[in-house]
Structure formats: structure tokens, C-alpha cells
N, C-alpha and C. Protein backbone atom coordinates (compact mmCIF):
# COMPACT_ATOMS: atom_id res chain seq x y z
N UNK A 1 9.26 0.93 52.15
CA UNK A 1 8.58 -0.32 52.53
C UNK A 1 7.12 -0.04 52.81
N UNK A 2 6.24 -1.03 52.29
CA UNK A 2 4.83 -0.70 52.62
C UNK A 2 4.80 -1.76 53.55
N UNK A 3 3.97 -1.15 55.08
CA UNK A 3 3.42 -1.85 56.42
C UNK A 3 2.70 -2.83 55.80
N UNK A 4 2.82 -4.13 56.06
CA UNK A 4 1.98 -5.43 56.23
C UNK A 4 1.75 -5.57 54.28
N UNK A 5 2.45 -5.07 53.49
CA UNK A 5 2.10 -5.84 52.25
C UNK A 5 3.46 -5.93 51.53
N UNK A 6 4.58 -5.86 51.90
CA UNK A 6 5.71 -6.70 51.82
C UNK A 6 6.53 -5.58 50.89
N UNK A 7 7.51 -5.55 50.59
CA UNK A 7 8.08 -4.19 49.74
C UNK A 7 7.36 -4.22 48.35
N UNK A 8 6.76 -3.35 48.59
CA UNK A 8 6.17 -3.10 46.86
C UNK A 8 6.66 -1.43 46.69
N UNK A 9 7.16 -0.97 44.98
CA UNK A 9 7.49 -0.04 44.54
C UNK A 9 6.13 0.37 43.62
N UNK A 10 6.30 1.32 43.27
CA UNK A 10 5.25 2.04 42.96
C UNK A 10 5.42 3.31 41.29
N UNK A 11 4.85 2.40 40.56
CA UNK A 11 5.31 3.61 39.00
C UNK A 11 3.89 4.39 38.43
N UNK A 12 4.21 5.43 38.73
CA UNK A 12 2.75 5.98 38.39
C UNK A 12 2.84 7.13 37.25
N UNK A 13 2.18 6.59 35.69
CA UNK A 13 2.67 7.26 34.56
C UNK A 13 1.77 8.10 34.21
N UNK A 14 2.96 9.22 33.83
CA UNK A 14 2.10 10.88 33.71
C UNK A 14 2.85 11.08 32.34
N UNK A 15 2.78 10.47 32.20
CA UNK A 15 3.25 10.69 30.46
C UNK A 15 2.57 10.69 28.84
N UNK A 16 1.08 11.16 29.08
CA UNK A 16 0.38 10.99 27.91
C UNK A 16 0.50 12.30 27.61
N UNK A 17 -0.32 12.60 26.28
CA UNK A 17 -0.56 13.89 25.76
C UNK A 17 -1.83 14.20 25.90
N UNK A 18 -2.38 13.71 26.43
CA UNK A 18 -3.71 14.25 26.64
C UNK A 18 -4.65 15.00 25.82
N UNK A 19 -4.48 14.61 24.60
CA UNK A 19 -4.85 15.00 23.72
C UNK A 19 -6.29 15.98 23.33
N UNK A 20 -6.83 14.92 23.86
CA UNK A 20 -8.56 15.19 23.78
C UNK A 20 -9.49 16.23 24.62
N UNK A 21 -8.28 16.48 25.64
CA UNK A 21 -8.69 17.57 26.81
C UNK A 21 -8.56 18.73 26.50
N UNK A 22 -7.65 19.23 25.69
CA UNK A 22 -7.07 20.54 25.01
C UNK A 22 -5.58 21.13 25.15
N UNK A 23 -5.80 22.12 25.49
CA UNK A 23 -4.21 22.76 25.41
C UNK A 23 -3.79 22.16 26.53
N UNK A 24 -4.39 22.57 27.52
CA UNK A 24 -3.97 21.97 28.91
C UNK A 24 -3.44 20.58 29.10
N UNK A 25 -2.53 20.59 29.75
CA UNK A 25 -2.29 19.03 30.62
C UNK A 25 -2.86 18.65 31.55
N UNK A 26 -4.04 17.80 31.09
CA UNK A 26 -5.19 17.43 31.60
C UNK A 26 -4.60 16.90 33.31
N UNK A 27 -3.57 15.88 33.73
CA UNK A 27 -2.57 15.72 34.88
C UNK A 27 -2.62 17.01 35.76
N UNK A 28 -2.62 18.54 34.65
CA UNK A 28 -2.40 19.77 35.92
C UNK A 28 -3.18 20.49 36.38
N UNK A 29 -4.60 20.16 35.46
CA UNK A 29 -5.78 20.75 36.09
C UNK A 29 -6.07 20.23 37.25
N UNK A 30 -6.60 21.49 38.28
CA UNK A 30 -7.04 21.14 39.14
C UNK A 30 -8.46 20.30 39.99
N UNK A 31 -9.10 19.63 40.56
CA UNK A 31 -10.35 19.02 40.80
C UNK A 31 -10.19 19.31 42.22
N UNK A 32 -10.88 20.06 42.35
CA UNK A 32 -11.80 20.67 43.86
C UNK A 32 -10.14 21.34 44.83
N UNK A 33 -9.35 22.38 44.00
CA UNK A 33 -8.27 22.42 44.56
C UNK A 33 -6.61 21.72 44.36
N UNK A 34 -7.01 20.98 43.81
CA UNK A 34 -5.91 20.23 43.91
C UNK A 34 -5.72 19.27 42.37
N UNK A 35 -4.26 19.60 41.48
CA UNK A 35 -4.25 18.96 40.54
C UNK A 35 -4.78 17.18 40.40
N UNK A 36 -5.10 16.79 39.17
CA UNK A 36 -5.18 15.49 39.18
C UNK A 36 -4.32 14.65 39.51
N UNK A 37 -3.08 14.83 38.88
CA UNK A 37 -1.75 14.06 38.99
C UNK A 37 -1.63 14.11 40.93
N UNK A 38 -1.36 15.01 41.26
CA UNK A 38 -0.94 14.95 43.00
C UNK A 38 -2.47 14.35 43.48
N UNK A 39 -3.78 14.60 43.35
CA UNK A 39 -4.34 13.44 43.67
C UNK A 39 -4.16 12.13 44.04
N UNK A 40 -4.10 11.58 42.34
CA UNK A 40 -3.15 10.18 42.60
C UNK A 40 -1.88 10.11 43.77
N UNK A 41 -1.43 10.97 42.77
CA UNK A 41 -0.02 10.87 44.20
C UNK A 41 0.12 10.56 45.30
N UNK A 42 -1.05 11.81 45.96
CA UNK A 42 -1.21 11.11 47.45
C UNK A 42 -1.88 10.07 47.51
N UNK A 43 -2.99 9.50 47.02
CA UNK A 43 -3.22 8.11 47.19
C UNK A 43 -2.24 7.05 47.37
N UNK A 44 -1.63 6.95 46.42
CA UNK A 44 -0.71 6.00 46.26
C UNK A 44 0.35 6.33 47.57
N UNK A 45 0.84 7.31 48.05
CA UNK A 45 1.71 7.74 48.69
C UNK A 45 0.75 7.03 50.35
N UNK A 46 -0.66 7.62 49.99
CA UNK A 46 -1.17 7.11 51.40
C UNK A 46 -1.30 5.50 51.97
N UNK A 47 -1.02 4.70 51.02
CA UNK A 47 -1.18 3.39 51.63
C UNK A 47 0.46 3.28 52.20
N UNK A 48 1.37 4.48 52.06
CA UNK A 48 2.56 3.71 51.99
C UNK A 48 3.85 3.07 51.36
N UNK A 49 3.13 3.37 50.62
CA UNK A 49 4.40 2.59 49.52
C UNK A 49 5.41 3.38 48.99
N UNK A 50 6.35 2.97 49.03
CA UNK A 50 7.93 3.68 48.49
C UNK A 50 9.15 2.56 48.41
N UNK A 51 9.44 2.89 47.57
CA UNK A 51 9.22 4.08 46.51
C UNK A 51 8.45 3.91 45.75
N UNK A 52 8.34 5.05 45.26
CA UNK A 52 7.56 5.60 43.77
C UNK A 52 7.79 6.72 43.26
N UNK A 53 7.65 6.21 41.65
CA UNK A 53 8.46 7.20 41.15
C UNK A 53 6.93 7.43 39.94
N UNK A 54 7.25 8.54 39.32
CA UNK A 54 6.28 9.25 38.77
C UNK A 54 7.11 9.28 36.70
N UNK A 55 6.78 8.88 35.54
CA UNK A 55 7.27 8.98 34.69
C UNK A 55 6.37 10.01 34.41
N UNK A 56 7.25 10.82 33.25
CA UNK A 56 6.69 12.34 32.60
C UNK A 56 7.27 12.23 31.02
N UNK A 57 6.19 13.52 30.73
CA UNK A 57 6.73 13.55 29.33
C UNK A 57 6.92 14.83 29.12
N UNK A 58 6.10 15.52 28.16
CA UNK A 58 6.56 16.61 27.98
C UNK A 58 5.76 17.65 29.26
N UNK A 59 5.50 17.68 29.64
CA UNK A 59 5.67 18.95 30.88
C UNK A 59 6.45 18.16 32.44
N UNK A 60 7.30 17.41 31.70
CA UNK A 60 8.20 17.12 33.28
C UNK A 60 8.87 18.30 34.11
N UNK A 61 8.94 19.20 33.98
CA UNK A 61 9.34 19.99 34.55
C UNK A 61 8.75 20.66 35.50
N UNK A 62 7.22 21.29 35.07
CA UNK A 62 5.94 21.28 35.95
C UNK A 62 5.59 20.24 36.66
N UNK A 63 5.61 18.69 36.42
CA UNK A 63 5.21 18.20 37.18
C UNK A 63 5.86 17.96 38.30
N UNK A 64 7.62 17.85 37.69
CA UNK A 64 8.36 18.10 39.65
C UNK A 64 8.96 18.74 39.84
N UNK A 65 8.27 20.05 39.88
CA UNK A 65 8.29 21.25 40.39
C UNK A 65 6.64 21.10 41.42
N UNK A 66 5.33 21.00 40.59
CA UNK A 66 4.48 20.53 41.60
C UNK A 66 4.75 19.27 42.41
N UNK A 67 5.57 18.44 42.61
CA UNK A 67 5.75 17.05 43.11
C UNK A 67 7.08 16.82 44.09
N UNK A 68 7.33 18.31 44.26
CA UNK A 68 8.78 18.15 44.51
C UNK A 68 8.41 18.38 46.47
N UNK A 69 7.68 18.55 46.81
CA UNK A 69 7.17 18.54 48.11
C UNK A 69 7.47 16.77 48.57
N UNK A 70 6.60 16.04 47.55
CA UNK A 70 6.40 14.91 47.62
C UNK A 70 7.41 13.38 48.11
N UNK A 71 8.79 14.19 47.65
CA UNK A 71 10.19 13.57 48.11
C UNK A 71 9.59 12.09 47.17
N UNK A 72 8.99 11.78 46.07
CA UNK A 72 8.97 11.22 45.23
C UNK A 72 10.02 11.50 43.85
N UNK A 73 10.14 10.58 42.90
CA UNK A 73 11.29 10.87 41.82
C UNK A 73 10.33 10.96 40.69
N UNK A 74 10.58 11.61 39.89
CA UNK A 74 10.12 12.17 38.41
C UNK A 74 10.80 12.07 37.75
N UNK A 75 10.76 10.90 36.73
CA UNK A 75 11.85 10.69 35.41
C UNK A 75 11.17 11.22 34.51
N UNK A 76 12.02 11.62 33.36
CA UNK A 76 11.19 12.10 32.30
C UNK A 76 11.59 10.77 31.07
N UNK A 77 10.29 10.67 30.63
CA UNK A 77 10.78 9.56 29.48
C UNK A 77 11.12 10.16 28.26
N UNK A 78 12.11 10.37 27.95
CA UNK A 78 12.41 11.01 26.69
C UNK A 78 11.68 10.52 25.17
N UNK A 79 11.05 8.89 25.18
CA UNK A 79 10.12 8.56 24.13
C UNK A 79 9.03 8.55 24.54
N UNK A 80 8.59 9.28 25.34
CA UNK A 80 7.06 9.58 26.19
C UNK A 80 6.09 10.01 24.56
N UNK A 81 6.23 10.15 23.79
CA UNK A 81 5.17 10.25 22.55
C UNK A 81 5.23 8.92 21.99
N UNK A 82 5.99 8.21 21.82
CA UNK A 82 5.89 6.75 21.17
C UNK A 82 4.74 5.97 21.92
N UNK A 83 4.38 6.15 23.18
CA UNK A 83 3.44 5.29 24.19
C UNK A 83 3.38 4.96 25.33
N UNK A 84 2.64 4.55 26.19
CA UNK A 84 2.77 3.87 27.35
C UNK A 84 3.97 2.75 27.67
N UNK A 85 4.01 1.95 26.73
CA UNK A 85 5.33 1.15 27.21
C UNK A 85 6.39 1.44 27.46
N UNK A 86 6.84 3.15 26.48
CA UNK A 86 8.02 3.40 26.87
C UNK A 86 8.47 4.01 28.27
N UNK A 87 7.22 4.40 28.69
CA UNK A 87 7.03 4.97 30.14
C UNK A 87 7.26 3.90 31.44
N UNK A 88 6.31 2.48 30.80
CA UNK A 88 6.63 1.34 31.44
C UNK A 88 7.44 0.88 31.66
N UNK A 89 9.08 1.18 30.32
CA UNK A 89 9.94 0.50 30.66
C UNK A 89 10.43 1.40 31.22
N UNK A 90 10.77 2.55 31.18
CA UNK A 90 11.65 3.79 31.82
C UNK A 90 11.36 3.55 33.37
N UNK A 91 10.17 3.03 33.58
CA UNK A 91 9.90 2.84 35.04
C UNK A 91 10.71 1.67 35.88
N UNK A 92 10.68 0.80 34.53
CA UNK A 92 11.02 -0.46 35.24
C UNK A 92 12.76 -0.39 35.15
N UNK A 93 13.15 0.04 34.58
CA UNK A 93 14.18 0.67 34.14
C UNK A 93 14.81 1.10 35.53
N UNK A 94 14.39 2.39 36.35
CA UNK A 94 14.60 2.78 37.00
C UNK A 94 14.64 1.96 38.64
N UNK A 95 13.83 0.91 38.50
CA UNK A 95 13.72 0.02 39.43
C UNK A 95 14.96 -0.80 39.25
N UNK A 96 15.20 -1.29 37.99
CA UNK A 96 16.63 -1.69 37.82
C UNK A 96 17.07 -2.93 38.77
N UNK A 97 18.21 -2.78 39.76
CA UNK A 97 18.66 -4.40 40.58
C UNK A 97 17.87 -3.93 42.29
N UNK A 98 17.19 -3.29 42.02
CA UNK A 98 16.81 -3.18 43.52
C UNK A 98 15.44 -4.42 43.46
N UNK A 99 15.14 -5.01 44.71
CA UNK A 99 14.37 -6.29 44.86
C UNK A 99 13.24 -5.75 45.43
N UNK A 100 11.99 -6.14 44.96
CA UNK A 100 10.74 -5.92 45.37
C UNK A 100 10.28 -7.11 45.28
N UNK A 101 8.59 -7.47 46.02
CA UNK A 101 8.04 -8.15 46.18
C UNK A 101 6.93 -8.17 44.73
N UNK A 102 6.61 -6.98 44.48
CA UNK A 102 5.58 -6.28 44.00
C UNK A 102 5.68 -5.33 43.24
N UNK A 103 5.31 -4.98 41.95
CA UNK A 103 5.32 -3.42 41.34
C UNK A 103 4.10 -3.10 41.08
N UNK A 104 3.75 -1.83 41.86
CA UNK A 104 2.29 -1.32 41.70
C UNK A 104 2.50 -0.26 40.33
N UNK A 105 1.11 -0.99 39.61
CA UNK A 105 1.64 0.64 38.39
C UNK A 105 0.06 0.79 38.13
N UNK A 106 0.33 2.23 37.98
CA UNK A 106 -0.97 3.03 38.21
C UNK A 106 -1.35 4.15 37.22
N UNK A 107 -2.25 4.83 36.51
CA UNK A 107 -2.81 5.44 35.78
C UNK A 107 -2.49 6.82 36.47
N UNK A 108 -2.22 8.07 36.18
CA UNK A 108 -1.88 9.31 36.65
C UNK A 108 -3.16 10.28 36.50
N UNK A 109 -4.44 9.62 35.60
CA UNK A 109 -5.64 10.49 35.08
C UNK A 109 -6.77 9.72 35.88
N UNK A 110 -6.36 9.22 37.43
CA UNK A 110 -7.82 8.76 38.09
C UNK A 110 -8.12 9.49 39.13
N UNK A 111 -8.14 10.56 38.99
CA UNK A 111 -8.48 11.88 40.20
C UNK A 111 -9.32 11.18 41.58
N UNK A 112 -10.40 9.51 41.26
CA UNK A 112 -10.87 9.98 41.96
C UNK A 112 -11.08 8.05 43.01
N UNK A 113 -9.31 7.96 42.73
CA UNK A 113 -8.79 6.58 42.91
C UNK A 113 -9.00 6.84 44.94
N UNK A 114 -9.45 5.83 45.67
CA UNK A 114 -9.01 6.29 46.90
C UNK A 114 -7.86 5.18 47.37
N UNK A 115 -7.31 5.28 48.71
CA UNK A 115 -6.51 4.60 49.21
C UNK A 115 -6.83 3.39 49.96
N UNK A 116 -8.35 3.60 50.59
CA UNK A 116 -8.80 2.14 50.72
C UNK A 116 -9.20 1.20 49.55
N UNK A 117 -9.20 1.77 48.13
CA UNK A 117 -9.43 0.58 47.29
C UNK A 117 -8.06 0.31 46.98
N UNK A 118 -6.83 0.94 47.35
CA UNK A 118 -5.67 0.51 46.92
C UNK A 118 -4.75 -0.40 47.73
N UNK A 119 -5.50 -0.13 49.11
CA UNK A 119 -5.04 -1.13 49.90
C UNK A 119 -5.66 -2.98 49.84
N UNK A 120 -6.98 -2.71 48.97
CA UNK A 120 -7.77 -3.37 49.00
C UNK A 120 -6.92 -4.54 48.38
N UNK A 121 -6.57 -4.51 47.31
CA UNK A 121 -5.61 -4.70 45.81
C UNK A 121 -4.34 -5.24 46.75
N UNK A 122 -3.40 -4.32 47.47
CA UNK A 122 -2.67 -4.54 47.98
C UNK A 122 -2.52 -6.51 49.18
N UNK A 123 -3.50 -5.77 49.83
CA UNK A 123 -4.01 -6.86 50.69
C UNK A 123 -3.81 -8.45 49.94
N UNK A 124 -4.33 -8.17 48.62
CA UNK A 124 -5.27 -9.27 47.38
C UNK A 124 -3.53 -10.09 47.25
N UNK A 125 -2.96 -8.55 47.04
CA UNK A 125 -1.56 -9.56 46.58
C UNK A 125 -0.86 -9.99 47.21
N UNK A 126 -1.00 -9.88 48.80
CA UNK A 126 -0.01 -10.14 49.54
C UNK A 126 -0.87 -11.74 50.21
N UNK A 127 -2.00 -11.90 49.83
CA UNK A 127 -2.72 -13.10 50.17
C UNK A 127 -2.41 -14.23 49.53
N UNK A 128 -2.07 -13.96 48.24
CA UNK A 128 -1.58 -14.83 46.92
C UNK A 128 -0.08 -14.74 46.70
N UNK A 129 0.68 -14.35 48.09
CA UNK A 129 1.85 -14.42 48.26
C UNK A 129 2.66 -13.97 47.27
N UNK A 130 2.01 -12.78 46.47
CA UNK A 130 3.10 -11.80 45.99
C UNK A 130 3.57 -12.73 44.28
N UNK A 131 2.86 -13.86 44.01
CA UNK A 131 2.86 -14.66 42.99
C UNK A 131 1.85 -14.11 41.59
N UNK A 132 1.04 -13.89 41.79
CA UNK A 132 0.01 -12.98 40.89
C UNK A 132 -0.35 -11.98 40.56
N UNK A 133 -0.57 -11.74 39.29
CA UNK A 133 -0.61 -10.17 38.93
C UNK A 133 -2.63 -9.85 39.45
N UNK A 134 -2.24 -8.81 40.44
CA UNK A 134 -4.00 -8.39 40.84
C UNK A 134 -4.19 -7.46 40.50
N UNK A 135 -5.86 -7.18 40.11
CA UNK A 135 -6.32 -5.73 39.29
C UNK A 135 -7.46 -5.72 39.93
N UNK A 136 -7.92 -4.92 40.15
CA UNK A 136 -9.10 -4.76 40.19
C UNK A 136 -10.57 -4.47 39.23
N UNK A 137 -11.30 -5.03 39.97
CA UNK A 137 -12.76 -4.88 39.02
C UNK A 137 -13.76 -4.20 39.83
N UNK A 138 -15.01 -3.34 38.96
CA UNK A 138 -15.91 -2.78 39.84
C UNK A 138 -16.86 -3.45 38.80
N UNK A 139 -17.64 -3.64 39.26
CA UNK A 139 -19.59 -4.10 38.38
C UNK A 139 -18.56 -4.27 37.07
N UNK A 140 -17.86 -5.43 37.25
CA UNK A 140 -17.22 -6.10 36.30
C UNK A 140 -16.02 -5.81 35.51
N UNK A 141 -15.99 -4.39 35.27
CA UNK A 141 -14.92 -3.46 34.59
C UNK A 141 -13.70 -3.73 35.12
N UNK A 142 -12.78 -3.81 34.38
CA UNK A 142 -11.27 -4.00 35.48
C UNK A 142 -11.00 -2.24 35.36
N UNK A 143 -9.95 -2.00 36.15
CA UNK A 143 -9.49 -1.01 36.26
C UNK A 143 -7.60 -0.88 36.84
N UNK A 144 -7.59 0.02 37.62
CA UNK A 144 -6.38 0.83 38.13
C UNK A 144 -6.06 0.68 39.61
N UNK A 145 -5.21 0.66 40.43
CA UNK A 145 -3.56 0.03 40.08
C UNK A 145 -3.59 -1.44 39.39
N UNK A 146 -2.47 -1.70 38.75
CA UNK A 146 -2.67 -3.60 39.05
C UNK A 146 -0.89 -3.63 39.89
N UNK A 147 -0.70 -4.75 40.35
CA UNK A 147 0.25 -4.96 40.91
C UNK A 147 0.88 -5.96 40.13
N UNK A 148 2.09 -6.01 39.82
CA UNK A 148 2.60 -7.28 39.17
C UNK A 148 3.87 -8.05 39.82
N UNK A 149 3.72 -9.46 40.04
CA UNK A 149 5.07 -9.71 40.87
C UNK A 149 6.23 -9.47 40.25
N UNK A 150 6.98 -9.40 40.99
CA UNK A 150 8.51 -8.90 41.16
C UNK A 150 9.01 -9.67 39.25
N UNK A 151 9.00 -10.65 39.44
CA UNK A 151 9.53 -11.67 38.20
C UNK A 151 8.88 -11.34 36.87
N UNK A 152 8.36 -10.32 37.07
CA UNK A 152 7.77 -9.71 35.57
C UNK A 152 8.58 -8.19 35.43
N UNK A 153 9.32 -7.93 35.92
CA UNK A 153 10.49 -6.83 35.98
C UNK A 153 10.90 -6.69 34.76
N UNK A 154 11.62 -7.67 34.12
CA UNK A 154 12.15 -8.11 32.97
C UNK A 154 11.45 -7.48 31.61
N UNK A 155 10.35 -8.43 31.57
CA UNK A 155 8.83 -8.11 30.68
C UNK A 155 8.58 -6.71 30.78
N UNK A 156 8.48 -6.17 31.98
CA UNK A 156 8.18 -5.18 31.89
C UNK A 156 9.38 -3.80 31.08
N UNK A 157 10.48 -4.33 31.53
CA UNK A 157 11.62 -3.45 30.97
C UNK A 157 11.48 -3.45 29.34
N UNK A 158 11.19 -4.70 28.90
CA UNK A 158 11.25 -4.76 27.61
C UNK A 158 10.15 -4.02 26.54
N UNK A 159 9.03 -3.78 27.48
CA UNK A 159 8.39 -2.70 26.57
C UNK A 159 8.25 -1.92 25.84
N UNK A 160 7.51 -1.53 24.59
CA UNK A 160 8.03 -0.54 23.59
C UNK A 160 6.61 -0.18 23.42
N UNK A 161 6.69 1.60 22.56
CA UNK A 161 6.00 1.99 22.25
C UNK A 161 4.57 2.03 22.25
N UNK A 162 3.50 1.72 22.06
CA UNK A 162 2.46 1.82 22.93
C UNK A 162 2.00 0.62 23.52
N UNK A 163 2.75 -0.31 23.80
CA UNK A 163 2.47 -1.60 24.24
C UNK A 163 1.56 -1.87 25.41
N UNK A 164 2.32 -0.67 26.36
CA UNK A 164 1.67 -0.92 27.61
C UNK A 164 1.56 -2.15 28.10
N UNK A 165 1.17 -2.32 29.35
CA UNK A 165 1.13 -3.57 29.81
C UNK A 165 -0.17 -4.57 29.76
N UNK A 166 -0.69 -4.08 28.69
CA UNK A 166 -2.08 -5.14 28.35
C UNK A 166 -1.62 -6.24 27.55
N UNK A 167 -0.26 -6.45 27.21
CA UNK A 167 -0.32 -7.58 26.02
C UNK A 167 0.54 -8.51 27.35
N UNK A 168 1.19 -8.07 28.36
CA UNK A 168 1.46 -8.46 29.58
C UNK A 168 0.47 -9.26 30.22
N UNK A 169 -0.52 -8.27 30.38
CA UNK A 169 -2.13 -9.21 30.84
C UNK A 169 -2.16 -10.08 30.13
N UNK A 170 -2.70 -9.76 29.03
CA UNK A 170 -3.32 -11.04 28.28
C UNK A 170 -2.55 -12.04 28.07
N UNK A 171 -1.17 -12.09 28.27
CA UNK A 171 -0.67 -13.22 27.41
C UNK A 171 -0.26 -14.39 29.40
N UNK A 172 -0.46 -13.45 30.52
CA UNK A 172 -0.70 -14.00 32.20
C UNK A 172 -1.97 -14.38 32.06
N UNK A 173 -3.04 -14.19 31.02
CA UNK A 173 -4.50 -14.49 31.98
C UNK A 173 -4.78 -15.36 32.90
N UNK A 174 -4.07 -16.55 32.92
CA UNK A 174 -3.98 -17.43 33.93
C UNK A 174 -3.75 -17.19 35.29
N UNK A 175 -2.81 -16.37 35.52
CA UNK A 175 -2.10 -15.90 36.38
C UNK A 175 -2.56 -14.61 37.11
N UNK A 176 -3.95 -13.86 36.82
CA UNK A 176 -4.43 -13.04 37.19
C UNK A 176 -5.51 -13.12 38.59
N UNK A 177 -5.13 -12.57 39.63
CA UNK A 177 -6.29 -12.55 40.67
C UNK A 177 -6.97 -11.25 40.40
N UNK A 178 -8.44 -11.61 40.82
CA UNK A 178 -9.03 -10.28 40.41
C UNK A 178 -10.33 -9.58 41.71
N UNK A 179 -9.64 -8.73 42.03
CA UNK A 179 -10.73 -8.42 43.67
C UNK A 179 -11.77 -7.48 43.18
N UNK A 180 -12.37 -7.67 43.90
CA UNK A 180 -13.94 -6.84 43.75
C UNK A 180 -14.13 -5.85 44.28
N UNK A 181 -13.93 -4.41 43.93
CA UNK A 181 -14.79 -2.97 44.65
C UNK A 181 -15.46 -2.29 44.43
N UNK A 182 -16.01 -1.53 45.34
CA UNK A 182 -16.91 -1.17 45.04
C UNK A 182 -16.74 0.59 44.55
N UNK A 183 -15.67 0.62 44.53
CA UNK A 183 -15.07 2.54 43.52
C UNK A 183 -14.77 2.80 42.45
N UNK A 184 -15.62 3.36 41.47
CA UNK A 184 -15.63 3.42 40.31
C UNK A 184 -14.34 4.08 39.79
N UNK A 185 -13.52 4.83 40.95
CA UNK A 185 -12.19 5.31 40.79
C UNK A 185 -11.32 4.65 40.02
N UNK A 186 -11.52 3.31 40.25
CA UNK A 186 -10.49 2.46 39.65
C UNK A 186 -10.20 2.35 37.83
N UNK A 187 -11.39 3.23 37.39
CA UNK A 187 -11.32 3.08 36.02
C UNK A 187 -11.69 4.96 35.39
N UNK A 188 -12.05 5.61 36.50
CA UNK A 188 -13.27 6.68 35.92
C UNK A 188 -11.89 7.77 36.33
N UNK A 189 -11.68 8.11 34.59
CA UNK A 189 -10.46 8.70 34.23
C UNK A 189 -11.07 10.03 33.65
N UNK A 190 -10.16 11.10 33.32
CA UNK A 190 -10.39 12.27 33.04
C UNK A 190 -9.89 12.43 31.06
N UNK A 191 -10.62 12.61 30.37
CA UNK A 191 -10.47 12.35 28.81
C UNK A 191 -10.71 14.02 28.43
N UNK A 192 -11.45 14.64 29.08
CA UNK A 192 -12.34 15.72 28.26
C UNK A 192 -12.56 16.61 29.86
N UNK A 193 -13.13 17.81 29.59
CA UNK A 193 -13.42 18.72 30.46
C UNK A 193 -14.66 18.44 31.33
N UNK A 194 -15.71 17.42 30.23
CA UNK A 194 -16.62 17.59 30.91
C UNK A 194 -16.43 16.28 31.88
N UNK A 195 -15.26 15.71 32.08
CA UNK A 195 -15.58 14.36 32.59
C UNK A 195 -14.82 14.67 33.97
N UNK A 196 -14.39 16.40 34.44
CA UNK A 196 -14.30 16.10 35.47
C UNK A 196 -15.72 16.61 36.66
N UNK A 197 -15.45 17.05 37.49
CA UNK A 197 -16.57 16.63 38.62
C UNK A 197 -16.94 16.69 40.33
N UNK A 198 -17.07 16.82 41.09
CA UNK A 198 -16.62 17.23 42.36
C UNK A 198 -17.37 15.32 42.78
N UNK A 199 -16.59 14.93 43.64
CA UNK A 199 -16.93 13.74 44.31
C UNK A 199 -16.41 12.29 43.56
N UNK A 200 -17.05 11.36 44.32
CA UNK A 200 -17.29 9.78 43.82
C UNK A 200 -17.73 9.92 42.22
N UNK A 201 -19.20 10.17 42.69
CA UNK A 201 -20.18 10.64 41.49
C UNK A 201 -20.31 8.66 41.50
């Protein structure tokens, strides 16, 4: 249960290939100590929210083995190369008949996401009574977590292959609240070596 923003669950997908970064699984490099992926983690973990579960692909094994402190769950998506959706649904999947208010789903490559912009988001949805999907924007950009109400469970299960949940967005635009911060975290992801960094930046 998350304090004061109503039960929201939490899917945070570590399931890309990371292609562009190199051999490495860009998720296990470390930034100032501490991998990217458990970054996120604790963010998300710090506003509170549980559950949450973590989807993987091919290095699931490393990741909860590093995550296993965390008393979080690590599914592995077995079509984790087909795309993001299949991760989406494996998530939602896993959420299954249990009742939430809220599903927070979150990017696993934002090293440098904090927990007051996630509460920020949080707050947004519990103002709009848990009815609207909220995302955030910085100097206009949307970004990372969005929250989606409970009644998009369904939609979300049905996902395939790299669908992800943007054709979700777009086809709600109506239905979108959108809060304003000021942390570039919310979008400023790790692609390449040189894009990681010590700080905000």
C-alpha cells in the first residue's frame, strides 16, 4: 500500500537489449556506485509503493540476484526480444485479479529519476481520483513514471510486441492529466556510455 495515494502497484521494465550501449547491460552498469536498474528501484521503492515487480529479459538472473535484497519480484518475460508490450503485458499479467487503484509503470534506464518527482505524479493521480492516466512533463517533454487507472488493466494485458503503452496514450489523449517538473530525470535515459554522468546535470 502506498501512504496517502491509495493502493497503487508498481511495474518497472528491465527488459530491453540495450543495444546501443554495447556488450554490457546498460540496467547493470554502475552510476556513482550503484547500478542503474537498483537506482530506479529504490526510487520507486522510496515513495512506497508495493508492490512492484521488476520484468527482465535476458539477464534475469543477474538482475534478481542484484534485486533480491529488495524483497521485490522479478519475472522474466520469456518474449522480452519481441518488445516492450510483451513486458507490459507480463506485468499486467502478473497483477492479474488483485485490485489496485493505480498502475505505476516506469522505465528501468532513468538512473537519475528522484522520488520527489514521483510522488509529485503520484499526488496528480490521487487528485483526479485515480480516474486518469498522469505523466509527467519537464520544459514540455513528457516523460517517466505514468500511472494508469486500475480499468486499463485489461488494455494493458493485451499488449504485444513492441506496442508498448504509447498507442494506449494516444488513443486516452483525452483522458490524460499532465503535471509539471522541474527533473529532467523523468525522460534523461541512458542509450550510450557517454550519456551517463555523475548528478542532475
Amino acid at each position: 500500500m502506498t501512504e496517502g495515494f491509495g493502493s497503487i502497484c508498481a511495474i518497472i521494465l528491465a527488459a530491453g537489449e540495450s543495444k546501443r550501449f554495447g556488450s554490457e547491460n546498460k540496467l547493470l552498469v554502475e552510476l556513482d556506485g550503484v547500478s542503474i536498474l537498483e537506482r530506479v528501484v529504490r526510487c520507486i521503492l522510496g515513495t512506497g509503493i508495493e508492490p512492484t515487480v521488476v520484468i527482465t529479459g535476458e539477464d534475469h538472473e543477474r538482475m534478481a540476484s542484484l534485486l533480491s535484497a529488495s524483497g521485490l519480484e522479478c519475472i522474466h518475460n520469456p518474449d522480452w526480444r519481441t518488445g516492450m508490450g510483451s513486458s507490459l503485458a507480463e506485468g499486467a499479467q502478473w497483477i492479474g485479479e488483485q485490485t489496485f487503484s493505480g498502475i505505476l509503470v516506469c522505465l528501468g534506464d532513468l538512473p537519475y529519476l528522484d522520488p520527489g518527482t514521483v510522488r509529485q505524479v503520484l499526488e496528480r493521480f490521487r487528485a483526479n481520483a485515480a480516474e486518469k492516466i498522469v505523466m509527467p512533463t519537464c520544459n514540455g517533454r513528457r516523460g517517466h513514471p505514468v500511472v494508469f487507472p486500475y480499468s486499463f488493466l485489461q488494455r494493458l494485458m493485451d499488449l504485444k510486441g513492441d506496442e508498448g503503452a504509447k498507442s494506449l496514450i494516444q488513443s486516452a489523449e483525452s483522458n490524460i492529466e499532465f503535471v509539471a517538473v522541474s527533473s529532467e530525470g523523468i525522460f534523461r535515459d541512458v542509450d550510450v556510455p557517454g550519456d551517463l554522468g555523475s548528478g542532475e546535470g
